[in-house]
N, C-alpha and C. Protein backbone atom coordinates (compact mmCIF):
# COMPACT_ATOMS: atom_id res chain seq x y z
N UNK A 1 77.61 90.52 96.75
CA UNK A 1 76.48 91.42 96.97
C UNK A 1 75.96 92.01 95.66
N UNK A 2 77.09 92.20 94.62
CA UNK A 2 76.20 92.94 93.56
C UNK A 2 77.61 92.45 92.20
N UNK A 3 77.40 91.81 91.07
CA UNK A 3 78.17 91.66 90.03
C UNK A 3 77.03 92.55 88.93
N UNK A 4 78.03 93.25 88.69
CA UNK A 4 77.44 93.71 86.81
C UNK A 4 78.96 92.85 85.80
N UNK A 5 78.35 92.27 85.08
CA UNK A 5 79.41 91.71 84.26
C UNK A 5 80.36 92.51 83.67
N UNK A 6 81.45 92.17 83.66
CA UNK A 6 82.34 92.98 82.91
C UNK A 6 82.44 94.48 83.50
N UNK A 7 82.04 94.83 84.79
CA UNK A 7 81.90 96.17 85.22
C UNK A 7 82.26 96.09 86.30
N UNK A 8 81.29 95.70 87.52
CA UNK A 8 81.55 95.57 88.86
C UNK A 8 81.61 93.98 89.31
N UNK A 9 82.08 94.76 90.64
CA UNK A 9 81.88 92.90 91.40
C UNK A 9 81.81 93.96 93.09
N UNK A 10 81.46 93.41 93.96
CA UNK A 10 81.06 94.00 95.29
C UNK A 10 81.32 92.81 96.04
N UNK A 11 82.00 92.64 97.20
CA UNK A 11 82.12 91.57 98.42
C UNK A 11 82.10 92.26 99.59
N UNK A 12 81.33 91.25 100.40
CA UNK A 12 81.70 91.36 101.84
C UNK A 12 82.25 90.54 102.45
N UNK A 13 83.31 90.66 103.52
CA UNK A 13 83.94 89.70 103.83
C UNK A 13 84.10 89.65 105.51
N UNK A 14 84.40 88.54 106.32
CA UNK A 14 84.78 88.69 107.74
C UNK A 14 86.79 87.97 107.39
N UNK A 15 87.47 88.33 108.01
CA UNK A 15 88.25 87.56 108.43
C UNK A 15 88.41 87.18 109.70
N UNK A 16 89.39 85.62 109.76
CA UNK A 16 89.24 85.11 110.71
C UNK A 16 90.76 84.68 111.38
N UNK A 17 91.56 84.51 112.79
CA UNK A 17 92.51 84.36 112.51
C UNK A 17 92.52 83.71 114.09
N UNK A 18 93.01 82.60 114.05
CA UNK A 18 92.81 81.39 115.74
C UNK A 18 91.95 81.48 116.56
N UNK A 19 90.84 81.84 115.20
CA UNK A 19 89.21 81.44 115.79
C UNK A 19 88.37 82.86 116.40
N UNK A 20 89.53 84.01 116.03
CA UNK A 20 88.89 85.20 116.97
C UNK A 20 88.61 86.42 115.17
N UNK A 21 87.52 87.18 115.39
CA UNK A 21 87.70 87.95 114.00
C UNK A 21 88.31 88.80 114.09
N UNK A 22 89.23 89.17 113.36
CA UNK A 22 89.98 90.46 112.95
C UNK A 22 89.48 91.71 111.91
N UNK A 23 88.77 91.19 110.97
CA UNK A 23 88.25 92.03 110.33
C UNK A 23 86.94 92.29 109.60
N UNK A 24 86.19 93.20 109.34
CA UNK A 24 84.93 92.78 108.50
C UNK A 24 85.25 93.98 107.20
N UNK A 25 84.76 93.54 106.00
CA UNK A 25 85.04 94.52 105.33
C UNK A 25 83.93 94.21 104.21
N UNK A 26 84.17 95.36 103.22
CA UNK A 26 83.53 95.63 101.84
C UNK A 26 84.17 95.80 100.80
N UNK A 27 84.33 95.08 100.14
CA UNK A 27 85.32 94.96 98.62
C UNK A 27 84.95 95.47 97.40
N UNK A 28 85.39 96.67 97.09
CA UNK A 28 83.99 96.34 95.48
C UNK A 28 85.40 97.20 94.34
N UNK A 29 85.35 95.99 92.91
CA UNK A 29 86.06 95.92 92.11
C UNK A 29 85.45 96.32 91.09
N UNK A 30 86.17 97.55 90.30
CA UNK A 30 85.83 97.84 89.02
C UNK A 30 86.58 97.89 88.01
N UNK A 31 85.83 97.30 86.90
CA UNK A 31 86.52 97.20 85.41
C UNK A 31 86.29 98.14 84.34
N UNK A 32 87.47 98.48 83.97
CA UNK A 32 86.95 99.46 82.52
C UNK A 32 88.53 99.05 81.62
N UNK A 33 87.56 99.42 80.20
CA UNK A 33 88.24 99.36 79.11
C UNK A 33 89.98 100.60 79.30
N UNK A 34 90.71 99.96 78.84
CA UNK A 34 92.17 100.66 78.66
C UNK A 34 92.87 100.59 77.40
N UNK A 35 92.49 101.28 76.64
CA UNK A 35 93.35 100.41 75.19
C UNK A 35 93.45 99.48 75.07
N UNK A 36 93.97 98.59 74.88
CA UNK A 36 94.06 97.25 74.49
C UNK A 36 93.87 96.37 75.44
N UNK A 37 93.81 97.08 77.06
CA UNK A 37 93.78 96.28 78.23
C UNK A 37 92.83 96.53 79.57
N UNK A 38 92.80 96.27 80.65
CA UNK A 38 92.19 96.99 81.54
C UNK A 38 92.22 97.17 82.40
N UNK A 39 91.61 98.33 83.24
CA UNK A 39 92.05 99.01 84.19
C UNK A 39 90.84 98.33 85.81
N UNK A 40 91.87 98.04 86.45
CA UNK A 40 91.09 97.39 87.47
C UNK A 40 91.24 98.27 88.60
N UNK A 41 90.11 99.11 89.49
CA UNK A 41 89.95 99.56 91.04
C UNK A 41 89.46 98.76 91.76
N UNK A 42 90.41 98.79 92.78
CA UNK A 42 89.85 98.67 93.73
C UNK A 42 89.54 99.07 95.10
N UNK A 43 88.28 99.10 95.29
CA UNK A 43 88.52 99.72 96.84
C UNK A 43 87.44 98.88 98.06
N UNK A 44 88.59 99.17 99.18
CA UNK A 44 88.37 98.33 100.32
C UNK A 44 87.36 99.02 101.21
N UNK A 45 86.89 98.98 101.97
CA UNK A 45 86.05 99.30 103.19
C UNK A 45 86.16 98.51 104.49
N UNK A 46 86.89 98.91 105.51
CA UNK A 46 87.21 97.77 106.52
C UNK A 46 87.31 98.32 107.40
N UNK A 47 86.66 97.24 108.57
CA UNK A 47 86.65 97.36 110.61
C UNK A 47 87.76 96.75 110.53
N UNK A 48 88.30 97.13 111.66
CA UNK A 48 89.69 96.65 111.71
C UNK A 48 89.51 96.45 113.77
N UNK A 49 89.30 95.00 113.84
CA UNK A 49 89.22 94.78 115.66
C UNK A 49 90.67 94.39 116.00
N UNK A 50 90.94 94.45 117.47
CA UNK A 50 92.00 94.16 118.00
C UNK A 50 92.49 93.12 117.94
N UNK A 51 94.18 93.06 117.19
CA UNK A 51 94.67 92.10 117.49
C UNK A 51 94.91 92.32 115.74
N UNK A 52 94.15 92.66 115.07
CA UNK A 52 94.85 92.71 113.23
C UNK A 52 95.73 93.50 113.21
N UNK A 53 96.02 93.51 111.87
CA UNK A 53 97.30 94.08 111.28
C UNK A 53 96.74 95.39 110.35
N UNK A 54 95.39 95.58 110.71
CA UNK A 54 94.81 97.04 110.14
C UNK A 54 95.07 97.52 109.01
N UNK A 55 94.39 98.76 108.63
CA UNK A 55 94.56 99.01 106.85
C UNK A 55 95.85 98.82 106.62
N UNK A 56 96.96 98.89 106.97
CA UNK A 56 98.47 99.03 106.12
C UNK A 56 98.80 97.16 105.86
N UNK A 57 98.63 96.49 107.40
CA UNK A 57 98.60 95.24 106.36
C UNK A 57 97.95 94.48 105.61
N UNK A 58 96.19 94.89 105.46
CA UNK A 58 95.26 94.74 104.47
C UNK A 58 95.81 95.33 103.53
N UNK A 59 96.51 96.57 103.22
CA UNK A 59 96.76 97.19 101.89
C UNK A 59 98.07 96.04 101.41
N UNK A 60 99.34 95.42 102.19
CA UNK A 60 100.42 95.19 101.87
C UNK A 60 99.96 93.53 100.75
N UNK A 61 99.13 93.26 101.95
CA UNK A 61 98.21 91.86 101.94
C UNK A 61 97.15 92.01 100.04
N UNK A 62 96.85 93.15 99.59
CA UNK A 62 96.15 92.91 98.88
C UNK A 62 97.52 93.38 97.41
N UNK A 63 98.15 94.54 97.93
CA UNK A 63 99.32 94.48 96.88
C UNK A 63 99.51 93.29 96.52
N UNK A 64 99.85 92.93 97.16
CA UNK A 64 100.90 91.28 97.28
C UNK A 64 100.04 90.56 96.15
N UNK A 65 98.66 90.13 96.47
CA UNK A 65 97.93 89.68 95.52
C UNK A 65 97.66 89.82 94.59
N UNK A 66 97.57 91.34 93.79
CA UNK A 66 97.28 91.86 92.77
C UNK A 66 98.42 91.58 92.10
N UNK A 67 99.93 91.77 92.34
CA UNK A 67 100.93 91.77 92.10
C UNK A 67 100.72 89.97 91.28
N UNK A 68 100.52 88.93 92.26
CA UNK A 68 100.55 88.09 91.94
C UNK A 68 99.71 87.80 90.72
N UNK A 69 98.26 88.07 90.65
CA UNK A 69 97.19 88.35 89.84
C UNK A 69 97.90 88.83 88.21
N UNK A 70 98.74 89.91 88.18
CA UNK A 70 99.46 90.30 87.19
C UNK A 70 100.29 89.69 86.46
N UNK A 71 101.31 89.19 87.12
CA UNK A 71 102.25 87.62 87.12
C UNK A 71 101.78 86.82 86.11
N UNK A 72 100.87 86.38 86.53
CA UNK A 72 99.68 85.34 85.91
C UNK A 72 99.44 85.69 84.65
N UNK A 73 98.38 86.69 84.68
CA UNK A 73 98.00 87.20 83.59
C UNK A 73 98.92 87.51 82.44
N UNK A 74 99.66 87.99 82.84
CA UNK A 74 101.16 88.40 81.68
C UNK A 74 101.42 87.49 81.35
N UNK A 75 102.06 86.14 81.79
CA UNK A 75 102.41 84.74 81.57
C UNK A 75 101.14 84.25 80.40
N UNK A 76 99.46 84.78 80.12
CA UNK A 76 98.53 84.47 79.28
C UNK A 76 99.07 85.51 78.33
């Protein structure tokens, strides 16, 4: 929905899970300078329909990733 380089990034997203939706949401990621490194927010915006695993396993679900994201990066 909206990138500023090196600043923002904005998503919208549906999820989908045995064909029925579970979630719709709004993603928007920000970057800023940290000393030598940088500091990434993020924040979610999310419907949460019946049958998901709602903000706590969207939050566990996006740890998990970032975590992984870090992994990576350190290994560069």
């Amino acid at each position: 929905l909206d990138i500023v380089p090196d600043e923002r990034l904005v998503i919208a997203y549906t999820m989908m899970y045995n064909g029925a939706r579970i979630s719709c949401s709004m993603l928007t990621i920000t970057l800023s300078g940290a000393g030598s490194g940088t500091t990434l927010t993020l924040t979610e915006q999310g419907l949460y329909f019946p049958n998901s695993d709602g903000p706590v396993g969207r939050e566990a679900g996006t740890r998990e990733l970032l975590n992984a994201l870090a992994l990576e990066l350190d290994a560069h």
